[in-house]
N, C-alpha and C. Protein backbone atom coordinates (compact mmCIF):
# COMPACT_ATOMS: atom_id res chain seq x y z
N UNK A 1 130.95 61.45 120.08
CA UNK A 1 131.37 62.56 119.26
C UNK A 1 130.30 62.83 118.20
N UNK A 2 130.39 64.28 117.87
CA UNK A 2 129.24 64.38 116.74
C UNK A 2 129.43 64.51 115.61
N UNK A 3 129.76 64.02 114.18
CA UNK A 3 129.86 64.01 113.06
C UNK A 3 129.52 64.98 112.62
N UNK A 4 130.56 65.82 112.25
CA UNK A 4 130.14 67.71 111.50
C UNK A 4 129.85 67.23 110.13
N UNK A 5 129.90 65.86 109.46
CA UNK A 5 129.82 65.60 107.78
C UNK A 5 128.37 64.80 107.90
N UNK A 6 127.43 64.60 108.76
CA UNK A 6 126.31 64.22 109.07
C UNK A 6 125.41 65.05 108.32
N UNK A 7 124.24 64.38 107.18
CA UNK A 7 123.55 65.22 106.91
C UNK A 7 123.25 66.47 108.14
N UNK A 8 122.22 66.16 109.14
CA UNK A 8 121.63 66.62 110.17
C UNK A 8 122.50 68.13 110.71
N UNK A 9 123.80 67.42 110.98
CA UNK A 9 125.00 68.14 111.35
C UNK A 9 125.06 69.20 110.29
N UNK A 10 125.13 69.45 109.17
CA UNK A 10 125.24 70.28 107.91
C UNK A 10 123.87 71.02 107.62
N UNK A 11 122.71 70.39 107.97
CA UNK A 11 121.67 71.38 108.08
C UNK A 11 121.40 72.02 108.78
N UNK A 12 122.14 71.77 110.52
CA UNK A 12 121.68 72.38 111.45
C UNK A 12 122.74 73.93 111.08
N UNK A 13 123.71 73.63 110.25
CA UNK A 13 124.81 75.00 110.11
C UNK A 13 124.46 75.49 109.09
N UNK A 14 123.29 75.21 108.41
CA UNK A 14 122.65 75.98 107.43
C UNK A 14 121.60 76.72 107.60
N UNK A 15 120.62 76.19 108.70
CA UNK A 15 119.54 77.06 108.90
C UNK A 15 119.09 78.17 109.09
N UNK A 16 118.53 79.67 108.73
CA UNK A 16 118.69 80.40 109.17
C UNK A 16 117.41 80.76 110.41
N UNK A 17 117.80 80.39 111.74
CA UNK A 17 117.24 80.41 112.99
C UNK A 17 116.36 81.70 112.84
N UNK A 18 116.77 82.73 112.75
CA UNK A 18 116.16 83.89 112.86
C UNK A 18 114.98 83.74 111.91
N UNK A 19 115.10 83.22 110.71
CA UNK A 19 113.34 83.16 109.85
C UNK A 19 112.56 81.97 110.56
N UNK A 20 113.21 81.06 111.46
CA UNK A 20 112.34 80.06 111.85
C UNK A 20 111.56 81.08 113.57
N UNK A 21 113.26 81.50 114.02
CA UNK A 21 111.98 81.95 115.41
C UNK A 21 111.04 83.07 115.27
N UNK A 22 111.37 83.75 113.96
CA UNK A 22 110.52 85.37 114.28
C UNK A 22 108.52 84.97 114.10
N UNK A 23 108.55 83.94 113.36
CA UNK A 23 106.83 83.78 113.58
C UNK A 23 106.19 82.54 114.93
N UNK A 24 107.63 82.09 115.41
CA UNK A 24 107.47 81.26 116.71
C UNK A 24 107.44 82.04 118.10
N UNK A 25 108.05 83.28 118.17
CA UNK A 25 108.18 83.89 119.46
C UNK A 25 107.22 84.41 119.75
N UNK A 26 106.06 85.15 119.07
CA UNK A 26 104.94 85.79 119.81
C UNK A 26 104.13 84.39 120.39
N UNK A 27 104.09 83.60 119.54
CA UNK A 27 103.58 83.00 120.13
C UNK A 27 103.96 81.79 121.54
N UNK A 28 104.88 82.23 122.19
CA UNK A 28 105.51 81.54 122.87
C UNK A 28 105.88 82.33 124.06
N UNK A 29 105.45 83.85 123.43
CA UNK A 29 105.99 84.80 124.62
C UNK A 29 104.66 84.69 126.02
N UNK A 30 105.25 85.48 126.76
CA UNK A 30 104.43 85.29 128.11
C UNK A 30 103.86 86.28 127.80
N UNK A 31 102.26 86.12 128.76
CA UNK A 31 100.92 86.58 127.94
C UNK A 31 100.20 87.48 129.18
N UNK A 32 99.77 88.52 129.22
CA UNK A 32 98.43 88.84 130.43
C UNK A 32 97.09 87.91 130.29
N UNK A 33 96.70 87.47 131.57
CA UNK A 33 95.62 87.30 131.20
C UNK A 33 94.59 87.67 132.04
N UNK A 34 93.45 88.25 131.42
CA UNK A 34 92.71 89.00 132.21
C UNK A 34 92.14 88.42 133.68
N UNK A 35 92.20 89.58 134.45
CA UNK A 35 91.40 88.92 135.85
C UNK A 35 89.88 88.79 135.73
N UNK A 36 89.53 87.93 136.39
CA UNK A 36 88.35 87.77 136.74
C UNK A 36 87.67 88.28 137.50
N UNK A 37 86.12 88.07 137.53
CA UNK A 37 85.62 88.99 138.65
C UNK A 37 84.81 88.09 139.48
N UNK A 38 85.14 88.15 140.33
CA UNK A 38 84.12 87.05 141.67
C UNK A 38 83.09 87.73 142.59
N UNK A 39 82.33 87.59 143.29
CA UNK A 39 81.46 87.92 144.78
C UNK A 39 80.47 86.70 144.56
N UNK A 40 80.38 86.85 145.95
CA UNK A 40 80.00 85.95 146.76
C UNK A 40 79.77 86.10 148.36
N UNK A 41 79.12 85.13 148.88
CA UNK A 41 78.53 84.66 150.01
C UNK A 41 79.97 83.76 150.75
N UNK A 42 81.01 84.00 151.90
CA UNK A 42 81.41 83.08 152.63
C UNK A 42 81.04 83.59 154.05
N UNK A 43 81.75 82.52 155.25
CA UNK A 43 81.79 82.61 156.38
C UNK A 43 82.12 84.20 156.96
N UNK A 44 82.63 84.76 155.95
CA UNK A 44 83.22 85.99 156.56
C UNK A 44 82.50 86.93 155.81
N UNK A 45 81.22 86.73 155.19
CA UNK A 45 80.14 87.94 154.51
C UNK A 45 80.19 88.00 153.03
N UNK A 46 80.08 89.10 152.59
CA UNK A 46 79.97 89.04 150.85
C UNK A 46 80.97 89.31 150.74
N UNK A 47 81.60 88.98 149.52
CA UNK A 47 83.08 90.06 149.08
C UNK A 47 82.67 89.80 147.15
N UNK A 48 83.97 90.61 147.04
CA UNK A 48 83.72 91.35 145.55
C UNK A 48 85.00 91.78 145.14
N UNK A 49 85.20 91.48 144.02
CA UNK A 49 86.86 91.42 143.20
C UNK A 49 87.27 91.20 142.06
N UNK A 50 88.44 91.03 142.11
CA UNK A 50 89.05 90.88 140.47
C UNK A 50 90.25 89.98 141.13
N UNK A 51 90.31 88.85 140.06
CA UNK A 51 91.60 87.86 140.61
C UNK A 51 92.04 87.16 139.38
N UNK A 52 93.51 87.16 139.75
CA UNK A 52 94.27 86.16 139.01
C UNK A 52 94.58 86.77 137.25
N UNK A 53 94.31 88.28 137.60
CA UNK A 53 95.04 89.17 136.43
C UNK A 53 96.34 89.55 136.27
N UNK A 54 96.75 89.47 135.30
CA UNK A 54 98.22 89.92 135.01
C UNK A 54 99.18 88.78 134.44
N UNK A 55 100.46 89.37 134.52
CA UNK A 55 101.59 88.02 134.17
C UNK A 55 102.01 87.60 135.03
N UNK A 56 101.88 86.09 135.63
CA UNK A 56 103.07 85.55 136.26
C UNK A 56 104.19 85.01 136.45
N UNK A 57 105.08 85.82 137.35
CA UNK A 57 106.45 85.68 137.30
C UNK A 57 106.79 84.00 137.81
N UNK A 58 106.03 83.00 138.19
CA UNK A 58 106.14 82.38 139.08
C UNK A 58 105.83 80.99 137.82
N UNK A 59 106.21 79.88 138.44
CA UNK A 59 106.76 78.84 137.62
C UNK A 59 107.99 78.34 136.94
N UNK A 60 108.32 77.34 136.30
CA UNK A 60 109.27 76.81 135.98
C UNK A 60 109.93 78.32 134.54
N UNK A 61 111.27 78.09 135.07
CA UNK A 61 111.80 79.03 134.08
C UNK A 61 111.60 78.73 132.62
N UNK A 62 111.60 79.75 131.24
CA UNK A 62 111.08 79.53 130.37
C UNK A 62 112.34 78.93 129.15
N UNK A 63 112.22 78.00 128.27
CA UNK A 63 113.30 77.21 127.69
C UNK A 63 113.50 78.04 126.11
N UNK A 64 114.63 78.53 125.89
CA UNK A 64 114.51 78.90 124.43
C UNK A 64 113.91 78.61 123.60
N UNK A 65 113.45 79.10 122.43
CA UNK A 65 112.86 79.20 121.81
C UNK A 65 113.27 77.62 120.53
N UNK A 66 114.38 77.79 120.63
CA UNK A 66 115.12 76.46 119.79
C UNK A 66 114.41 75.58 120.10
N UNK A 67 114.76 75.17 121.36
CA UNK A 67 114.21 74.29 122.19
C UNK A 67 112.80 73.70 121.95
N UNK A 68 112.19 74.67 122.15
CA UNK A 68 110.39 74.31 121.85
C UNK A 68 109.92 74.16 120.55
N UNK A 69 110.87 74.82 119.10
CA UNK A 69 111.03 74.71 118.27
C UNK A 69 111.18 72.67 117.92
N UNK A 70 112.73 72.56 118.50
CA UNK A 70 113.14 71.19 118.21
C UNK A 70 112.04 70.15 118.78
N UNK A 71 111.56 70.31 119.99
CA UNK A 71 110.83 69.44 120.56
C UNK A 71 109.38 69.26 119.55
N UNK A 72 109.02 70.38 119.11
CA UNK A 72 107.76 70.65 118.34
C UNK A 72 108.08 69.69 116.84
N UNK A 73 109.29 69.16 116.69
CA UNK A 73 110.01 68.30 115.21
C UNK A 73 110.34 69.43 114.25
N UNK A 74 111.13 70.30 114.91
CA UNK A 74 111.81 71.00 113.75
C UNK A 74 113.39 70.69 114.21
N UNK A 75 114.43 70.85 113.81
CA UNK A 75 115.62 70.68 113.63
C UNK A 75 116.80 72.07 113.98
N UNK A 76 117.29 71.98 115.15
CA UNK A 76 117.64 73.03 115.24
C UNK A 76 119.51 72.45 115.34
């Protein structure tokens, strides 16, 4: 059981979350990042491109913001 008369417990119902995440979320948000440009020489002749631009949708889903907050040693 969790002790609501716990310091910890009494700060976490005091905090106001919203002034802690608003300078944590840009930086946490998902990002473009520019493509690159390659050519080259393979088995199959020259080629020439742009790769690995944009956002990807792909990877482990992303954890609230609390979350990365608390883990980072803040107190949520």
């Amino acid at each position: 059981m969790i002790d609501l008369q716990h310091p910890m417990a009494v700060l976490a119902t005091r905090l106001l979350r919203a002034v802690i995440e608003a300078p944590v979320a840009p930086k946490l948000a998902r990002q473009a990042r520019p493509a690159r440009q390659a050519s080259g020489d393979d088995l199959a002749g020259q080629y020439s491109g742009f790769f690995g631009g944009g956002v990807s949708p792909a990877g482990r889903p992303r954890l609230p913001i609390q979350r990365h907050v608390h883990i980072h040693g803040g107190t949520f």
